[in-house]
Protein backbone atom coordinates (compact mmCIF):
# COMPACT_ATOMS: atom_id res chain seq x y z
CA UNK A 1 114.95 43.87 92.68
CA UNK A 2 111.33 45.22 93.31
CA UNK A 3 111.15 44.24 96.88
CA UNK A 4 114.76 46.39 96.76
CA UNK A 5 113.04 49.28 95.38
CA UNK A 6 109.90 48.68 97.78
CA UNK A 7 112.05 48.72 100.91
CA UNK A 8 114.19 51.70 100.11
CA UNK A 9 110.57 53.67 99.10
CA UNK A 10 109.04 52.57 102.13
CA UNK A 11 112.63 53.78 104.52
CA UNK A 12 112.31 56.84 102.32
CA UNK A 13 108.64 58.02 103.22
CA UNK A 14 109.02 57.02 106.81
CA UNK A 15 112.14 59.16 107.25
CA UNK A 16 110.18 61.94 105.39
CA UNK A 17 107.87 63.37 107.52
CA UNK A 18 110.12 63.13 110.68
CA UNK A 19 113.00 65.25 108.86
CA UNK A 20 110.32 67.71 107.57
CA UNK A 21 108.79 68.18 111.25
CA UNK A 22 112.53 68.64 112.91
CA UNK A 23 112.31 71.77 110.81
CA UNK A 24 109.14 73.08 112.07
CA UNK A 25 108.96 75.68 109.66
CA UNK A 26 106.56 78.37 110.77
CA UNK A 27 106.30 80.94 107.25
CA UNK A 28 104.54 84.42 107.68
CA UNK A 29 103.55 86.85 105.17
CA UNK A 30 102.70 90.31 105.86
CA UNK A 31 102.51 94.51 104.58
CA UNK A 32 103.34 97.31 106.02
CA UNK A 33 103.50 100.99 104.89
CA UNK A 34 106.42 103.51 106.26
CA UNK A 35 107.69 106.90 106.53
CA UNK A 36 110.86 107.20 105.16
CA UNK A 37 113.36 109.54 105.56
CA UNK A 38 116.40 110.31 102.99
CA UNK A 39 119.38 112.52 104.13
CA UNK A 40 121.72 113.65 100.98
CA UNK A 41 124.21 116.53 101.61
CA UNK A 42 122.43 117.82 104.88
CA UNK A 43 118.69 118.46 103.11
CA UNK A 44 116.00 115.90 104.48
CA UNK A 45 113.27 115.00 102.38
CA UNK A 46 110.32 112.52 103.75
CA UNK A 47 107.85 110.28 101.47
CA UNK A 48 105.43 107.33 102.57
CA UNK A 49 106.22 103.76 101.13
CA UNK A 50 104.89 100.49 100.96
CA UNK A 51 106.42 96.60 101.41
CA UNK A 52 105.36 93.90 101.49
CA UNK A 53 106.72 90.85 104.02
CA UNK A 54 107.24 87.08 103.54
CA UNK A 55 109.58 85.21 106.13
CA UNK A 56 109.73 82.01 108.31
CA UNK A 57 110.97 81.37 112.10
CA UNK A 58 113.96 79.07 112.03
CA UNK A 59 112.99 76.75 114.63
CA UNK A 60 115.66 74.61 113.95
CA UNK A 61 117.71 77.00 115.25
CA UNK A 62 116.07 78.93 117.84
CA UNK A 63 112.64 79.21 118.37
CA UNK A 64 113.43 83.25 118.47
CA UNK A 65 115.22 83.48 115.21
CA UNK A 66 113.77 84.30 111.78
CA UNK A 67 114.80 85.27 108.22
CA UNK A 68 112.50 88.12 106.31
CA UNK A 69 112.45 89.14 102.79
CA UNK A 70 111.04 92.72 102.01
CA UNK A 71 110.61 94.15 98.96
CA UNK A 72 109.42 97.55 99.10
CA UNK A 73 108.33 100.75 96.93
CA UNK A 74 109.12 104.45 98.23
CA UNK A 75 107.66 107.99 97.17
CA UNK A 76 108.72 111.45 95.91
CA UNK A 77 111.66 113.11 97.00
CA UNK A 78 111.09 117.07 95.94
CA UNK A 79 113.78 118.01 97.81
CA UNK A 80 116.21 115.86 95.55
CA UNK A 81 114.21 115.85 92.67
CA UNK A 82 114.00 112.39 92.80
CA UNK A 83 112.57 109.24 94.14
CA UNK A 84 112.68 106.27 95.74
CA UNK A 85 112.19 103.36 93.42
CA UNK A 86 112.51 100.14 94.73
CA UNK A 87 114.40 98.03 97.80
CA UNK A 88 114.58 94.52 98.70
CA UNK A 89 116.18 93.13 102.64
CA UNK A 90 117.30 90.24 103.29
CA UNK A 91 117.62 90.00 107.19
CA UNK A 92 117.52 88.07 110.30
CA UNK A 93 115.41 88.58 112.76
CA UNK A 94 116.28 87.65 116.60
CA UNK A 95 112.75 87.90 119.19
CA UNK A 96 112.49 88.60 123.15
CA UNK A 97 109.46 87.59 124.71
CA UNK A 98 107.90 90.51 127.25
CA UNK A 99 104.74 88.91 127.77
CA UNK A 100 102.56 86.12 126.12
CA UNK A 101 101.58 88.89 123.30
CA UNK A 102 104.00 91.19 123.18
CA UNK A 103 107.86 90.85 121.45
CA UNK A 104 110.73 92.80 121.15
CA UNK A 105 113.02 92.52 118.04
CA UNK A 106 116.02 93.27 116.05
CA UNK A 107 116.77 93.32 112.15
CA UNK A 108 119.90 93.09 110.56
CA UNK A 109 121.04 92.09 107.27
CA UNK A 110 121.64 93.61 104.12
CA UNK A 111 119.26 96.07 101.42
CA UNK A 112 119.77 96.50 97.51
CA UNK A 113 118.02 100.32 96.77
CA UNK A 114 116.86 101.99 93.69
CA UNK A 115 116.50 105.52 93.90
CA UNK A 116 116.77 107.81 91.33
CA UNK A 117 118.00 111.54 91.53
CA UNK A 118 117.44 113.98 89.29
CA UNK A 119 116.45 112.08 86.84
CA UNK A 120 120.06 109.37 87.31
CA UNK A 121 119.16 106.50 88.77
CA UNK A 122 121.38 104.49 91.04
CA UNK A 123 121.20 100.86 92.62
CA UNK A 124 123.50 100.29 95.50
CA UNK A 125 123.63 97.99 98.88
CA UNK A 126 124.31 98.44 102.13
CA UNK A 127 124.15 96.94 105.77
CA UNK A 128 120.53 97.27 107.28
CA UNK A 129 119.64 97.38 110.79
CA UNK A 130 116.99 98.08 112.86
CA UNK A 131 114.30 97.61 115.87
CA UNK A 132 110.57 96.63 116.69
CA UNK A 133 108.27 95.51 118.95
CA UNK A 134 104.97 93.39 117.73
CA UNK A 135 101.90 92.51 119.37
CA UNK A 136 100.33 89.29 118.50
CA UNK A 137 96.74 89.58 118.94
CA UNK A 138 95.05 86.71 121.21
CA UNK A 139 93.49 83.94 119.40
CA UNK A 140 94.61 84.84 116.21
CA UNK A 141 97.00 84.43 113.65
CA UNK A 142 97.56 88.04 113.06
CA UNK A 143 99.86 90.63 114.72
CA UNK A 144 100.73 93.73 114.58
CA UNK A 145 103.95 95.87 114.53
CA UNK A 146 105.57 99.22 114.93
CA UNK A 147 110.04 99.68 113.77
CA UNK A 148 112.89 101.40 112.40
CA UNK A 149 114.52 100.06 109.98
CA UNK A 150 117.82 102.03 108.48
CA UNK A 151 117.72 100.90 104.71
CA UNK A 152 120.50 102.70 103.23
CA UNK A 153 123.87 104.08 105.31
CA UNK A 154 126.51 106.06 102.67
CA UNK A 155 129.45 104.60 102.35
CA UNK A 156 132.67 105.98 101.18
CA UNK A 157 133.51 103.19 98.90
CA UNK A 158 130.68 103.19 97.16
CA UNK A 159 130.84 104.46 93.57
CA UNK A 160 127.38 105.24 93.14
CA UNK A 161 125.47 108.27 93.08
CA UNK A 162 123.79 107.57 96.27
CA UNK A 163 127.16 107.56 98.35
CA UNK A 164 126.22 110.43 100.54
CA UNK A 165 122.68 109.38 100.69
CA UNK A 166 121.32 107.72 104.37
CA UNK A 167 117.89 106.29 104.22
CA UNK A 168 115.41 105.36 106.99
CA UNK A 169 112.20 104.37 107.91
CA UNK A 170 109.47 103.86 110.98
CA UNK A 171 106.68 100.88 109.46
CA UNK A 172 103.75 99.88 110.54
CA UNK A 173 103.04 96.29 109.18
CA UNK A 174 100.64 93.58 109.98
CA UNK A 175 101.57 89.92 109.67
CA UNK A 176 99.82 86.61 108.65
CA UNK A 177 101.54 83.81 110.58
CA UNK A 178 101.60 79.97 110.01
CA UNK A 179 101.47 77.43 113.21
């Protein structure tokens, strides 16, 4: 029975590290502070807000394919008399190459928002979508980004306050990366 046990350990921790390197995860972590832009009933208002990053490249998959969490925290909204409270995204992120430092990319998934309006808040969700380019800097695991991201687009079925409401962003985020 033990030299059972002993085999089936030893097939077990051999097979280990070859599964774990097929997935070749590559986890980043980043910031980034915006200017975002809220549209209710034709009135803009503008704030600054700050997220924070954490994501992974799924190699497994495509070496040009990742998945990003965001959670983020938005500013005053005069104009509405209200604020932006709180969003989280959940997206994937597909890469193009231009040159050894320099990527294009594209975001799309979904956002949960908080924002509250004069003095109601609301939580709602809504497709996100959006574009970037990011320079990796040479020898370093650091880079450096510039996007748009659209947060929140109003929806007609939506029964929330924040129906008519479209909100947007252009970040600025750097990013710790793994290899």
């Amino acid at each position: 029975m033990k030299r059972i046990i002993i085999l089936c350990l030893m097939m077990f921790y051999s097979s280990a590290p070859a599964q774990a390197s097929q997935l070749n995860l590559d986890p980043y972590f980043g910031f980034g502070t915006s200017y975002i832009t809220a549209e209710l009933a034709g009135d803009k208002a503008k704030s600054t807000g700050f997220h924070f990053v954490a994501g992974s490249t799924l190699n497994w998959i495509s070496e040009a394919l990742a998945a990003e969490l965001r959670i983020g925290f938005g500013g005053q909204y005069t104009t509405f008399n209200g604020d932006l409270r709180l969003y989280t995204s959940y997206l994937l992120k597909p890469s193009w190459e231009v040159t050894r430092q320099l990527d294009m990319y594209a975001l799309a998934g979904y956002s949960t928002t908080s924002v509250s309006i004069a003095g109601k808040a609301q939580s709602d969700f809504s497709p996100s979508f959006g574009l970037g380019v990011n320079y990796h800097i040479p020898n370093e695991s650091l880079s450096v980004s510039a996007e748009w991201l659209s947060l929140y687009q109003s929806s007609d079925s939506s029964a929330t306050a924040i129906s008519g409401m479209d909100i947007s962003g252009i970040s600025i985020n750097f990013v710790f990366e793994y290899y």
